[in-house]
Protein backbone atom coordinates (compact mmCIF):
# COMPACT_ATOMS: atom_id res chain seq x y z
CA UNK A 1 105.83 76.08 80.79
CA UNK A 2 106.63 79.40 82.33
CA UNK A 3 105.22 81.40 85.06
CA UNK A 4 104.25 84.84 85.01
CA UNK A 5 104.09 86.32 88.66
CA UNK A 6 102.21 89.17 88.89
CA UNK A 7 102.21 92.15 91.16
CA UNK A 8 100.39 95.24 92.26
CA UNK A 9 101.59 98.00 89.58
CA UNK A 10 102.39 101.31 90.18
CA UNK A 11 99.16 103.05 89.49
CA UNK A 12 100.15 106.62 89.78
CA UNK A 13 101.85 109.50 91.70
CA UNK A 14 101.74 108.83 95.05
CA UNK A 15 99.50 105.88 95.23
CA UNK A 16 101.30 103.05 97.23
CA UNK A 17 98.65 100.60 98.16
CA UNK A 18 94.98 99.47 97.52
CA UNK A 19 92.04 96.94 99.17
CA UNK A 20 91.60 94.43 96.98
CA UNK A 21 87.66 94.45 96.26
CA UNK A 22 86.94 91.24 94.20
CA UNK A 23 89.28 88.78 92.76
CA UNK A 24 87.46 87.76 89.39
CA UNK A 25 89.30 84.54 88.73
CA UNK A 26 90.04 81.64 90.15
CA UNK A 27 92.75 78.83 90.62
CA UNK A 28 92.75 76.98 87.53
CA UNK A 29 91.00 79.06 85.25
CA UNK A 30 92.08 79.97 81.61
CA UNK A 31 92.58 84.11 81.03
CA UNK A 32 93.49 86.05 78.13
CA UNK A 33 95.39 88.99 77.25
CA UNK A 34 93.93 91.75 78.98
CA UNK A 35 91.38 90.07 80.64
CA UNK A 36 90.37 91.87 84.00
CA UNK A 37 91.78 89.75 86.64
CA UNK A 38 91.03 91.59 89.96
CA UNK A 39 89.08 94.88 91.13
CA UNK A 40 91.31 97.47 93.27
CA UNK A 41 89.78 100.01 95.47
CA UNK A 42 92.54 102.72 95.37
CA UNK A 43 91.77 106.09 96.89
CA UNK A 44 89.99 108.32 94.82
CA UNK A 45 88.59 105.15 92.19
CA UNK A 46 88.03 101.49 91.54
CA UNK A 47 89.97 99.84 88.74
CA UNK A 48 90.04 96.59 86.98
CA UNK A 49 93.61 95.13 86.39
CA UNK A 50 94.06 93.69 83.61
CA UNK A 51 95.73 90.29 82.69
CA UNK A 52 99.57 90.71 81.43
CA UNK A 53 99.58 87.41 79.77
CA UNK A 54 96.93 84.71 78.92
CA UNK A 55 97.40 81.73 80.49
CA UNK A 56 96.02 79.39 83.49
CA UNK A 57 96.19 80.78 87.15
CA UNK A 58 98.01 78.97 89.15
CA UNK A 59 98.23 80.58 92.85
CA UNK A 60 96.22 83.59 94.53
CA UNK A 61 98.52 85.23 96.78
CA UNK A 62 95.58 87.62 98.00
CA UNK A 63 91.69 87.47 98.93
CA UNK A 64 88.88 90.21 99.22
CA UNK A 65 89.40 92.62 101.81
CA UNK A 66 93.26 91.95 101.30
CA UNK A 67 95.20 95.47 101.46
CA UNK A 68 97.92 95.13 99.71
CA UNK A 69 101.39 97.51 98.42
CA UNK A 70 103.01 98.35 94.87
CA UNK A 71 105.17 95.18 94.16
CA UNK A 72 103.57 92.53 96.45
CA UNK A 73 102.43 89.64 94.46
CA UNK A 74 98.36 88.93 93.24
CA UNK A 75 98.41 85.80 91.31
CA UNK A 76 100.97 83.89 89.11
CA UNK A 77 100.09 82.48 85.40
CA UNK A 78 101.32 79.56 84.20
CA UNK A 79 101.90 80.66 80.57
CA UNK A 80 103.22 77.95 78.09
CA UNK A 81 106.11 80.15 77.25
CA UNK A 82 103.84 82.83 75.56
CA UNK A 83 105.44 86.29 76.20
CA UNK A 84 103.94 88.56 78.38
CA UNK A 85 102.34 92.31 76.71
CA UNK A 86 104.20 94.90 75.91
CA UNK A 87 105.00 96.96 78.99
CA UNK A 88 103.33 94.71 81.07
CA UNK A 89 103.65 95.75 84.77
C-alpha cells in the first residue's frame, strides 16, 4: 500500500495561500480520481481541489477555517499502489 500526501498546489501567479472553507471528506472514506476533496477560498474565487489519486484517506492535516500556504500538506491517501494522475500537483 502506498501513500499519496497531498499538498496545497500552486494555483496561479502570485497566489501563495488560501482559507480552507469545507473539507468534503473524511478519515476513512473511499475517493476517486478527481473527486473534489476540499473547497479553497483563495482571493478573488472559491475552488474545489480535486483528488490526485483514488484511494482511502488516511489523515487530515487541516480543518475549516484552517489558512494554509502552497506546499503545506491537506490530507494523505492510502492508495494500493495505484499511480497518481498525470501532472498531479
Amino acid at each position: 500500500m502506498s501513500t499519496y500526501e497531498f499538498t496545497l498546489p500552486d494555483l496561479g501567479d502570485d497566489i501563495e495561500s488560501g482559507t480552507v472553507v469545507k473539507l468534503l471528506v473524511a478519515v476513512g472514506d473511499s475517493v476517486v480520481l478527481e473527486q473534489p476533496l476540499v473547497e479553497v477560498e483563495l482571493d478573488k474565487a472559491t475552488v474545489e481541489l480535486p483528488a490526485p489519486a483514488a484511494g482511502t484517506i488516511e489523515t487530515l492535516n487541516v480543518s475549516n477555517g484552517d489558512q494554509i500556504r502552497v506546499g503545506d500538506l491537506v490530507l494523505t491517501i492510502a492508495t494500493n499502489g495505484a499511480a497518481p494522475a498525470a501532472g498531479a500537483a
